[in-house]
Protein backbone atom coordinates (compact mmCIF):
# COMPACT_ATOMS: atom_id res chain seq x y z
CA UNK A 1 66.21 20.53 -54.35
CA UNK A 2 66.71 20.53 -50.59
CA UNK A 3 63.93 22.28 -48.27
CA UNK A 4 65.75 25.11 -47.30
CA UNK A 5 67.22 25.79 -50.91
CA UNK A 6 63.09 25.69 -52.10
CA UNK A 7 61.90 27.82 -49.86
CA UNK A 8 64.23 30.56 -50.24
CA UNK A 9 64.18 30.69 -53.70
CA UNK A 10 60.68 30.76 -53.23
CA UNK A 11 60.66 33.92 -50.86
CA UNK A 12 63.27 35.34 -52.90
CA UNK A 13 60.41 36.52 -55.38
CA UNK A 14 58.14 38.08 -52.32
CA UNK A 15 59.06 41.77 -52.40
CA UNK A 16 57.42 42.47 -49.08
CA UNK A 17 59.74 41.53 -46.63
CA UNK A 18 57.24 41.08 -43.93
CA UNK A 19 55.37 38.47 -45.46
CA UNK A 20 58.23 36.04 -46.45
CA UNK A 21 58.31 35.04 -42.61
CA UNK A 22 54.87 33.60 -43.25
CA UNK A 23 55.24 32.46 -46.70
CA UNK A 24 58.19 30.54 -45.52
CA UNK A 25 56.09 28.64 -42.87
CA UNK A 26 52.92 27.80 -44.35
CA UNK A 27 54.96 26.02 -47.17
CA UNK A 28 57.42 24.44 -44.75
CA UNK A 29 54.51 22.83 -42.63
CA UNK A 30 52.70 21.90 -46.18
CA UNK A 31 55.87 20.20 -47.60
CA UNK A 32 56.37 18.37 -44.35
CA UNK A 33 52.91 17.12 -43.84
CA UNK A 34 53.00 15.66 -47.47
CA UNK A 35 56.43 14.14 -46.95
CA UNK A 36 54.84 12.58 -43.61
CA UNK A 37 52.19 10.85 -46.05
CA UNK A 38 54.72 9.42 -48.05
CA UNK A 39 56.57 8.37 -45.35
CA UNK A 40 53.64 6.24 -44.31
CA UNK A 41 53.03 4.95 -47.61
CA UNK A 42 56.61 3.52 -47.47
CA UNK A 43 59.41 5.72 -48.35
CA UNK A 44 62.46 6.78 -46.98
CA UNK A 45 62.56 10.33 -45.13
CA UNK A 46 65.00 12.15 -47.57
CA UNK A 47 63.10 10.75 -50.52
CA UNK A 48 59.56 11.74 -49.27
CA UNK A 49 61.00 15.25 -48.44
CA UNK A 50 62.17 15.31 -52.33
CA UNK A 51 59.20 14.46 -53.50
CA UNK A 52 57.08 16.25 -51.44
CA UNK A 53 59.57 19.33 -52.72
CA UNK A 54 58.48 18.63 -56.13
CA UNK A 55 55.21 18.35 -56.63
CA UNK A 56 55.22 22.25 -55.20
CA UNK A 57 56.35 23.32 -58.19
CA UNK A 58 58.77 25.37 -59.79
CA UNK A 59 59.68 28.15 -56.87
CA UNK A 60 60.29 30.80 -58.98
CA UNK A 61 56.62 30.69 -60.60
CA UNK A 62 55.28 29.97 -57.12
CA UNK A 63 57.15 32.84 -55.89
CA UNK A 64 56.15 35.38 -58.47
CA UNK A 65 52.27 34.05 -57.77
CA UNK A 66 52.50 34.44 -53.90
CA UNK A 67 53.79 38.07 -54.40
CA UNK A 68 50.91 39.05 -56.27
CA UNK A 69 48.66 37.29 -53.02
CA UNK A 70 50.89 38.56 -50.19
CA UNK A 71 51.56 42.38 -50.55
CA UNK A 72 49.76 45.22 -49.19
CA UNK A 73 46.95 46.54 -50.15
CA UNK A 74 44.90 50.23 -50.38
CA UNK A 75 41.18 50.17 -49.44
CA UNK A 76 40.26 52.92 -52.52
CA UNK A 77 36.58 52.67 -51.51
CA UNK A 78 37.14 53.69 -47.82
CA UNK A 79 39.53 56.51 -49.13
CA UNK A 80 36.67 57.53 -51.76
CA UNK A 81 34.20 57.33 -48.93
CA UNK A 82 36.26 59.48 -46.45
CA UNK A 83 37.23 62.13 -49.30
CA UNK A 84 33.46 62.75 -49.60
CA UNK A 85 32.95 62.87 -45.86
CA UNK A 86 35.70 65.36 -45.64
CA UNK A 87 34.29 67.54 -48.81
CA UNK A 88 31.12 67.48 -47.05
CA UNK A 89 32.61 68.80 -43.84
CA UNK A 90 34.64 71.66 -45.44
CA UNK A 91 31.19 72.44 -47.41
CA UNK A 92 28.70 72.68 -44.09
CA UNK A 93 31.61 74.76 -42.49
CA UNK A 94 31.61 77.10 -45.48
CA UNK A 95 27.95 77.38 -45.71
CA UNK A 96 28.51 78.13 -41.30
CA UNK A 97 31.57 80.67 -42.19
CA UNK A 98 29.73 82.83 -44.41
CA UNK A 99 26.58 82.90 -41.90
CA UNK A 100 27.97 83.82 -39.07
CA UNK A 101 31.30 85.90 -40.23
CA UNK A 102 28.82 88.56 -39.31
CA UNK A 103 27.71 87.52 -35.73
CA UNK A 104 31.25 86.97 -34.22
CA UNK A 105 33.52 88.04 -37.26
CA UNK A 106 35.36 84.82 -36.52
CA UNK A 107 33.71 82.57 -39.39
CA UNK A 108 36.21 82.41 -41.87
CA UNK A 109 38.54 82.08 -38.98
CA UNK A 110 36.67 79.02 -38.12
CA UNK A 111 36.58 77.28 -41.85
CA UNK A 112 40.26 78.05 -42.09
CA UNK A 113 40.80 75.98 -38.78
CA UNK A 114 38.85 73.35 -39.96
CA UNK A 115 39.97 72.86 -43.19
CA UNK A 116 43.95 73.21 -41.51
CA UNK A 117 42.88 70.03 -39.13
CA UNK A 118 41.49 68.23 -41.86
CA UNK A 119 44.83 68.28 -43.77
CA UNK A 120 46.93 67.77 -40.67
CA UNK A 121 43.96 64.97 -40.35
CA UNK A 122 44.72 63.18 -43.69
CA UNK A 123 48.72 63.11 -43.03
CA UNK A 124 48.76 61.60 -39.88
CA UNK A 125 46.26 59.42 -41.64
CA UNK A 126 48.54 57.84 -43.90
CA UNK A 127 51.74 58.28 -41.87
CA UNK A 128 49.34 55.46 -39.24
CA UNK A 129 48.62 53.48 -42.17
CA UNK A 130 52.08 53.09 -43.41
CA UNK A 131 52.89 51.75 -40.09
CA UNK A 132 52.92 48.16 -38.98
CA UNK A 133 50.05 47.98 -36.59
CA UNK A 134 51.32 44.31 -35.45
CA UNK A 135 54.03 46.44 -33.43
CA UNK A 136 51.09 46.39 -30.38
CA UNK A 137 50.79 43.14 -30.07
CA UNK A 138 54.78 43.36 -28.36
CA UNK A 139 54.73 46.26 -26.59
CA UNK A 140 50.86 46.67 -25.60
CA UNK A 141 51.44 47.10 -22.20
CA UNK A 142 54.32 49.26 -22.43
CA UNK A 143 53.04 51.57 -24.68
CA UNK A 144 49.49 51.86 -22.66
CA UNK A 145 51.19 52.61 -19.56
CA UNK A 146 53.43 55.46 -21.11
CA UNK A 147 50.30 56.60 -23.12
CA UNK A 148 48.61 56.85 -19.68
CA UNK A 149 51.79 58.19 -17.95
CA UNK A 150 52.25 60.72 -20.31
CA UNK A 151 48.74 61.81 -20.66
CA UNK A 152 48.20 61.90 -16.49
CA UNK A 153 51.49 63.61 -15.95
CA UNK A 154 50.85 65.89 -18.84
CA UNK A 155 47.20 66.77 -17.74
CA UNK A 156 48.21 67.31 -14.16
CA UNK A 157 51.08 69.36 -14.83
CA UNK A 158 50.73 70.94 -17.41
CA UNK A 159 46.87 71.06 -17.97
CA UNK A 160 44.64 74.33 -18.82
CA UNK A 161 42.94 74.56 -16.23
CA UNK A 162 39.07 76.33 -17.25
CA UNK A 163 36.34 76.46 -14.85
CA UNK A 164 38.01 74.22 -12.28
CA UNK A 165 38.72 71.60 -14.73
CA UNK A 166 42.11 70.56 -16.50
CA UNK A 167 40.42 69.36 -20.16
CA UNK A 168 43.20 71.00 -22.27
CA UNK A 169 46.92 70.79 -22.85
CA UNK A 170 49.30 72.61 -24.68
CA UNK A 171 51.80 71.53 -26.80
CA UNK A 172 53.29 74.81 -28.39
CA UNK A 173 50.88 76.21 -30.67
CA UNK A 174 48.54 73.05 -30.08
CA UNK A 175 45.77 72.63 -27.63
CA UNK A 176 44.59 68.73 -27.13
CA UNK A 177 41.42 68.16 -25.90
CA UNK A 178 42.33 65.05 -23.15
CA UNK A 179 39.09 63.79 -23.16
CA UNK A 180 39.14 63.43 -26.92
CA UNK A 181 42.89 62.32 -26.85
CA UNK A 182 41.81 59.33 -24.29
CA UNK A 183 40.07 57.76 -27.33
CA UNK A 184 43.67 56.88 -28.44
CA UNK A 185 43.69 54.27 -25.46
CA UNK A 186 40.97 52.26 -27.57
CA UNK A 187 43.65 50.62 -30.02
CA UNK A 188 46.25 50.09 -26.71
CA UNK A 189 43.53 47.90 -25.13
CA UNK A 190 42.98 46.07 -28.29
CA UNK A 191 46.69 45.25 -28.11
CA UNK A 192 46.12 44.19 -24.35
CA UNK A 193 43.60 42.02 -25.15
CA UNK A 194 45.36 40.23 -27.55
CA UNK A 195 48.56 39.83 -25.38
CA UNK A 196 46.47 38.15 -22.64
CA UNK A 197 44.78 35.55 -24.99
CA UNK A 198 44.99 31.88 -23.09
CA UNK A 199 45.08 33.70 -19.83
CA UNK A 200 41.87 32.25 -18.80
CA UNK A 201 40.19 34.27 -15.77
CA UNK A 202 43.17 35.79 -14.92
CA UNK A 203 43.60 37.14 -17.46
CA UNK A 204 40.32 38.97 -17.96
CA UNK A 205 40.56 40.14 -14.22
CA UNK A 206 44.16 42.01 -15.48
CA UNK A 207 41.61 42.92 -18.85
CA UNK A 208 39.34 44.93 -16.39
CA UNK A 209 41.87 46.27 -14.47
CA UNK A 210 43.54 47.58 -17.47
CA UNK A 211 39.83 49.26 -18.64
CA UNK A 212 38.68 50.74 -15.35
CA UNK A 213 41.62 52.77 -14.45
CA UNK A 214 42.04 55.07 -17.83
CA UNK A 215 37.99 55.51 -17.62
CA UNK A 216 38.37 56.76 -13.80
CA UNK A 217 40.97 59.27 -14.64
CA UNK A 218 38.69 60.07 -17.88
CA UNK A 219 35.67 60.54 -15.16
CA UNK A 220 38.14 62.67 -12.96
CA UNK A 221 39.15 65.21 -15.46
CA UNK A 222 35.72 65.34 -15.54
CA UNK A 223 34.48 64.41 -18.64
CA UNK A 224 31.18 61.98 -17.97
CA UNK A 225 29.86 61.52 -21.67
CA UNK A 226 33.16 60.64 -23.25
CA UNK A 227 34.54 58.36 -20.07
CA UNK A 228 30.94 56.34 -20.97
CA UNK A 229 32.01 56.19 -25.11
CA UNK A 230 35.13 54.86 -23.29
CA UNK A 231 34.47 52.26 -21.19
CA UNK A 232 31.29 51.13 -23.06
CA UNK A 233 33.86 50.49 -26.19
CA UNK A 234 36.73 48.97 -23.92
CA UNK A 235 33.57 46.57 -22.70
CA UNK A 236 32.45 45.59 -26.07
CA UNK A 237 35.66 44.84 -27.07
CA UNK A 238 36.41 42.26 -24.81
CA UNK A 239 32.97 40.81 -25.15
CA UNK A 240 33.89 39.96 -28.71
CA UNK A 241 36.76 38.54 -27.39
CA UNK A 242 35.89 36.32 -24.84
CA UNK A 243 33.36 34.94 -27.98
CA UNK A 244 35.39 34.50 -29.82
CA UNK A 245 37.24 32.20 -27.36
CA UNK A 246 40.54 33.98 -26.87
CA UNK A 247 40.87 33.22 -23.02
CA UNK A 248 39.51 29.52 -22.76
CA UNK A 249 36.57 30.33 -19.99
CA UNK A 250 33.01 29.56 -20.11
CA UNK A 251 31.53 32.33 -22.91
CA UNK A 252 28.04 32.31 -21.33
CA UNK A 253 29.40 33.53 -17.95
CA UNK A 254 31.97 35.09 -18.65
CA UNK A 255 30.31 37.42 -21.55
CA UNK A 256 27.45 37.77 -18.64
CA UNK A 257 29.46 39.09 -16.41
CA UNK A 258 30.96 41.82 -19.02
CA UNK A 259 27.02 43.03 -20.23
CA UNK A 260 26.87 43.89 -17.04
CA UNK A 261 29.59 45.77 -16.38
CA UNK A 262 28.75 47.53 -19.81
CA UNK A 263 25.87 48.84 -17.96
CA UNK A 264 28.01 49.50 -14.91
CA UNK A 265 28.14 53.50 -15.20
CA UNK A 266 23.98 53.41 -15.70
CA UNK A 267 23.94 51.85 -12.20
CA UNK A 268 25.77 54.07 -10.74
CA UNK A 269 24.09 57.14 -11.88
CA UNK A 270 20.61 55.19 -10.69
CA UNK A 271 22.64 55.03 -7.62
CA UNK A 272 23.77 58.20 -7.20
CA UNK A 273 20.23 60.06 -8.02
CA UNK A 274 18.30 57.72 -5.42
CA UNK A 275 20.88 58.24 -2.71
CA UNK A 276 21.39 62.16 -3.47
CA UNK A 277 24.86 61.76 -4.52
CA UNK A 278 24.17 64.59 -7.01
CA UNK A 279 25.18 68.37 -6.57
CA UNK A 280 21.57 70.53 -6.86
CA UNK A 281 22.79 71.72 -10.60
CA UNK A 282 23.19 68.48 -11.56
CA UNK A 283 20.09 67.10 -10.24
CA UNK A 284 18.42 70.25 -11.65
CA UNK A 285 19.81 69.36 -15.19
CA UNK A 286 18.53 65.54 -14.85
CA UNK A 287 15.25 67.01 -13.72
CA UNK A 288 14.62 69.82 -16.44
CA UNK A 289 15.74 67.34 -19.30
CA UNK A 290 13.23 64.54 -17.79
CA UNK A 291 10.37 67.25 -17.47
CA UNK A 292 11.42 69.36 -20.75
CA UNK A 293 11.57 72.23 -18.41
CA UNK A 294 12.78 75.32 -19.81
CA UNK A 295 14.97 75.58 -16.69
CA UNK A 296 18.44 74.33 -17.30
CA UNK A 297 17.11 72.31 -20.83
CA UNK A 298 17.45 76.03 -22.97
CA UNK A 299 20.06 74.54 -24.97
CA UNK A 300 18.06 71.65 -25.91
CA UNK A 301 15.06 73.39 -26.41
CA UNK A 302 16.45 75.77 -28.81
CA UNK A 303 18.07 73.26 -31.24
CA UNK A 304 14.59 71.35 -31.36
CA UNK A 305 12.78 74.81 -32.42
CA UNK A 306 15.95 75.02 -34.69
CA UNK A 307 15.14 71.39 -36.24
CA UNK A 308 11.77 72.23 -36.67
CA UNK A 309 11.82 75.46 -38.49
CA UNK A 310 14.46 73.93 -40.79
CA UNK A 311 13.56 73.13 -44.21
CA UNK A 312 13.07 70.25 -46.32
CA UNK A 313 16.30 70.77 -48.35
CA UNK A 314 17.72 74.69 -48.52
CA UNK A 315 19.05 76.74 -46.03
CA UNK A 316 16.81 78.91 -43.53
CA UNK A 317 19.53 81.98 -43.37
CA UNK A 318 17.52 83.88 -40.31
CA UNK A 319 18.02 80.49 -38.47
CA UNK A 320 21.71 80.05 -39.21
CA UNK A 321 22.23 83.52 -37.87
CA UNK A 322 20.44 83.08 -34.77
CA UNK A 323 22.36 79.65 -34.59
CA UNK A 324 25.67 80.90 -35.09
CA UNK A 325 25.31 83.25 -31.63
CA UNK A 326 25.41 79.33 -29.49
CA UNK A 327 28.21 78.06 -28.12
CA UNK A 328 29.26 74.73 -30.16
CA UNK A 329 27.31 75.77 -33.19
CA UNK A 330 29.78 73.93 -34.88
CA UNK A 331 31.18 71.64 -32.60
CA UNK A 332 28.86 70.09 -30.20
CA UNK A 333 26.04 71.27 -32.42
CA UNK A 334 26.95 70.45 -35.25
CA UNK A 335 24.39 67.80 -36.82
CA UNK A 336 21.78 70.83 -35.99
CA UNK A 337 24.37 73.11 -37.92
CA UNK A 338 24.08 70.85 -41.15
CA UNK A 339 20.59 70.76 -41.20
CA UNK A 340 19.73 74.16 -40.77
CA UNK A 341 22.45 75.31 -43.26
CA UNK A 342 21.35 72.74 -46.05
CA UNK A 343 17.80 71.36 -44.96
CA UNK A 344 17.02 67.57 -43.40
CA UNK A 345 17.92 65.82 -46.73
CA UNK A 346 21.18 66.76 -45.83
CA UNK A 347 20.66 65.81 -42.22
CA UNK A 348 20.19 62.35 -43.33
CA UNK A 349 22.76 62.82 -46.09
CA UNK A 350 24.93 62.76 -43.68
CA UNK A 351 23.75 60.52 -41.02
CA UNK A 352 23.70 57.58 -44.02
CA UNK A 353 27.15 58.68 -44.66
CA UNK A 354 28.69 57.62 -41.40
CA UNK A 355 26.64 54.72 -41.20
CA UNK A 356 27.87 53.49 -44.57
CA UNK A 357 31.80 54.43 -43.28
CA UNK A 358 30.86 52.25 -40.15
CA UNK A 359 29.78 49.85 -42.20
CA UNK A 360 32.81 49.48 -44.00
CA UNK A 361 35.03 49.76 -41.65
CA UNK A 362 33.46 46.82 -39.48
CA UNK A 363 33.25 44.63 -42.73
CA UNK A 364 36.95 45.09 -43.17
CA UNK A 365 37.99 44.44 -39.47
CA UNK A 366 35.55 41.10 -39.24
CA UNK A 367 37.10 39.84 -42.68
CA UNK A 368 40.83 39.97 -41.08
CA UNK A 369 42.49 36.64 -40.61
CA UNK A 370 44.71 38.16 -38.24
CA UNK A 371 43.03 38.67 -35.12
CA UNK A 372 44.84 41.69 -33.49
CA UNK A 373 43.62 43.20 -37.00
CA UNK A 374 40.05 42.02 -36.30
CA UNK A 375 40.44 43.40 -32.77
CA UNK A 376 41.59 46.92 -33.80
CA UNK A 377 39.46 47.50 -36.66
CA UNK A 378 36.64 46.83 -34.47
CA UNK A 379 37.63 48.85 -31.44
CA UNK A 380 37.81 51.69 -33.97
CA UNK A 381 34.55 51.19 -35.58
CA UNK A 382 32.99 50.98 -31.97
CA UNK A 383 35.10 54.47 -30.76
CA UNK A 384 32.99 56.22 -34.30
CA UNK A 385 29.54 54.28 -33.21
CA UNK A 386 29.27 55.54 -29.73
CA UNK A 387 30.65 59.07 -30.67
CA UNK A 388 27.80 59.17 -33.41
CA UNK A 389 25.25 58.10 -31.45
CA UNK A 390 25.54 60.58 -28.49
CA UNK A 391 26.38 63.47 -31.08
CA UNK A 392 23.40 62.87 -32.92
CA UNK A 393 21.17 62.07 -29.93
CA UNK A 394 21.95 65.18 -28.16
CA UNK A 395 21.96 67.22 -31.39
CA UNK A 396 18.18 65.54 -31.66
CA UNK A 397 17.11 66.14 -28.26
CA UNK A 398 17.06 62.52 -27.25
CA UNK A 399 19.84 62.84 -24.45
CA UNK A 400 21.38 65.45 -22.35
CA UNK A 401 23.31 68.62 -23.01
CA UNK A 402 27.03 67.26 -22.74
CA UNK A 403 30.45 67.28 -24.83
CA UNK A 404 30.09 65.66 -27.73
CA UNK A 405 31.93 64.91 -31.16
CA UNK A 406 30.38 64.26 -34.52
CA UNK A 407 33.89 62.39 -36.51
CA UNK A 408 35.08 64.27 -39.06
CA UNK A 409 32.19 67.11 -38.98
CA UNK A 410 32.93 68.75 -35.35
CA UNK A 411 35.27 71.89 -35.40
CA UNK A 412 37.98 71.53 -33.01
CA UNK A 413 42.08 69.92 -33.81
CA UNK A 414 41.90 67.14 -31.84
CA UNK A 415 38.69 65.81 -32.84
CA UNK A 416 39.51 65.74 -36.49
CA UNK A 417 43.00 64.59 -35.91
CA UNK A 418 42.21 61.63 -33.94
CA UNK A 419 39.17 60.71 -35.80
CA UNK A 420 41.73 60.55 -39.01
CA UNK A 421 44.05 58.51 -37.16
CA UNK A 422 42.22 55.73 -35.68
CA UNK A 423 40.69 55.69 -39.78
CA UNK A 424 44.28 55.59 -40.65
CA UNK A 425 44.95 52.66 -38.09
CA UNK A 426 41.45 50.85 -40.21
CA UNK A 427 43.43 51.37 -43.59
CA UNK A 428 46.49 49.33 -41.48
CA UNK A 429 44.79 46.82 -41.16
CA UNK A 430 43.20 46.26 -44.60
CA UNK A 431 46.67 46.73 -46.10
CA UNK A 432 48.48 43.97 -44.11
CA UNK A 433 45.74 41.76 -44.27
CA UNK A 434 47.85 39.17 -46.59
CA UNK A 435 50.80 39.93 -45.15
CA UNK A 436 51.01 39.27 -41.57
CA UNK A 437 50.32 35.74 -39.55
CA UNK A 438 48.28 34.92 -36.38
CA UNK A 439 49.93 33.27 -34.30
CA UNK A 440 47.52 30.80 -32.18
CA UNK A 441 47.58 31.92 -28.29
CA UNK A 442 49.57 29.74 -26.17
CA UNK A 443 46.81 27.46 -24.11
CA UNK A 444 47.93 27.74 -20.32
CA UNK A 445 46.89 24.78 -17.99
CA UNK A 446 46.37 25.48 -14.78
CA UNK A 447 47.94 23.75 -11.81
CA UNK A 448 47.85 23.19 -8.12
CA UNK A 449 50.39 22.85 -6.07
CA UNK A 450 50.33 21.22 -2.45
CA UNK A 451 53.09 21.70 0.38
CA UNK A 452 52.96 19.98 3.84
CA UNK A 453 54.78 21.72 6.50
CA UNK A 454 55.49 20.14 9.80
């Protein structure tokens, strides 16, 4: 049996059509390296490529065997995991609806959102996971510049504009939150990175470029805390890059220099404050939160006094009345919420919850042979990290009253829709792990060229 003839009976028997590429190739090089032994040992080319054929196998068995290897696959733990995070949500929101129906007579109106996001949440879920995420590693750059396009033009034109700021557009009977929406950017970087891999220094110079100009309009809109979950993520990302080795430079300078533009925005704040770059409210909110003044810190104040009159494990109902009357109860305040509606059991319930679902999802992405797969699992596992972190420290009192999003727990569409996406995206990658190849990056040299004019 000729190569050719082998090889497609073989991939004949591969049901997944996207893996037969790669089938077809690993055995090709593996029947040609053996021939190339025999050849050495003395035979003629056309017999070592028979034999070599051979001793693969019959290609119907091997074909039936390779489609039970190479086909895609469900993560049922993560989906197990989410499903409880997501019964857990619609329960803290009930507990919060029947509370405070009486304080705003919106409650129910609010649990009825929620659980409408949450099921708009879970289909664009699966609709990302049935997609071939591979798709940005050949049109990254297209697709982050009409993201960007789209989301500039739209916010500019378009916008809501409240209290001198354009956070919000409409889309019919939607409203997106664009600082929440400029998460989405995350997964078009991790495409970006891999499209520049052998690039070298230039490369990582176009890397930057790519990073600092969606966190400056992020900045503009403004929206400080989530332009830092931004650019912090963008950073870490290509620090696991660059060690990893995708761009050929010197790792111990070259992951230098990106810790410290990871700490960039910190500097610049330090800057700001010492130089009086700071509007007086501003300065007056850095001030009271240093001091625990009472004076623009009420917020945080309250939801401490709220922590500590909450119980062990119950609900304090006095408290969850007083709390509903806050703005972001169940939003920005939402890790407060949980605790005072079901005690701090539940508050670390919770907490041990996500960090398990981070777990996971940074298990799957580091497992991935595939490195855009790696790259994108982790960029979304980094987007839930930082989001968790400054939810939680803010909802503890460790960090300043800002905007912040607790996945898959905060009321509010785009939250919950984007956090289900990028978990969809996660699920992508776990179910073409066996099924699509990585490519190795295309090592450029670089040269010099000299020209003598007279």
């Amino acid at each position: 049996m000729k190569v050719q003839e082998y090889l497609s009976t073989v991939t004949e028997q591969i049901r997944c059509k996207q893996a037969r590429e790669m089938v077809s190739e690993e055995l090709r090089e593996h029947i040609l390296d053996q021939a190339k032994a025999y050849e050495e040992e003395g035979m003629f080319e056309e017999e070592a490529l028979e034999r070599a054929v051979k001793e693969m196998g019959d290609p119907v068995e091997t074909g039936v065997a390779l489609d039970g290897i190479h086909r895609p696959k469900l993560s049922v733990g993560l989906l197990i995991l989410i499903g409880i995070i997501s019964l857990c949500s619609i329960a803290v929101h009930g507990m919060l609806g029947m509370y405070t129906q009486e304080v705003s007579g919106a409650g129910y109106w609010y649990l009825k959102h929620h659980i409408f996001y949450l099921f708009l949440g879970y289909l664009m879920m699966f609709l990302v996971y049935r997609l071939d995420y591979s798709i940005l590693a050949r049109h990254a750059r297209k697709a982050a510049i009409i993201f960007f396009v789209l989301v500039c033009l739209g916010g500019t034109l378009f916008g809501i504009e409240i209290n001198g700021a354009k956070l919000y557009l409409r889309l019919g009977a939607f409203y997106l939150f664009l600082p929440t929406v400029m998460s989405l950017y995350v997964p078009l970087y991790g495409g970006l990175l891999y499209s520049y891999r052998g690039e070298g220094y230039k490369g990582i110079l176009k890397l930057l470029l790519w990073a600092v100009v969606p966190v400056w309009f992020t900045f503009r809109l403004p929206a400080f805390s989530q332009g830092m979950v931004l650019w912090c993520t963008l950073m870490v990302l290509l620090g696991v890059t660059i060690w990893k080795g995708w761009y050929s430079v010197r790792k111990k300078s070259a992951l230098t220099l990106t810790g410290v533009l990871f700490t960039a925005p910190i500097w610049s704040i330090l800057g700001r404050a010492l130089l009086g770059g700071f509007a007086n409210y501003q300065t007056a909110r850095i001030q009271a939160f240093l001091t625990n003044s009472p004076d623009g810190n009420y917020l945080t104040i309250r939801m401490r006094e709220f922590l500590s009159g909450s119980k062990m494990l119950g609900s304090n109902a006095e408290q969850i009345f007083e709390l509903g009357k806050f703005p972001g109860f169940n939003s920005d305040y939402i890790f407060v919420s949980v605790i005072s509606a079901y005690g701090i059991f539940a508050g670390i319930l919770v907490a041990a919850l996500l960090a398990y679902l981070l777990i996971k999802i940074f298990r799957v992405s580091f497992h991935q042979k595939n490195q855009l797969g790696m790259i994108l699992g982790c960029g979304c596992g980094m987007v839930y990290l930082f989001q968790i972190l400054l939810s939680i420290g803010m909802n503890l009192g460790l960090l300043p009253t800002t905007a912040a999003i607790l996945p898959f727990f905060s009321s509010g569409g785009s939250g919950i829709v984007i956090s289900y996406i990028l978990l969809g995206l996660v699920l992508s990658v776990y179910r073409y792990q066996n099924i699509l190849s990585d490519k190795p990056a295309p090592v450029k040299t670089l040269t010099f060229r000299f020209s003598l004019k007279i």
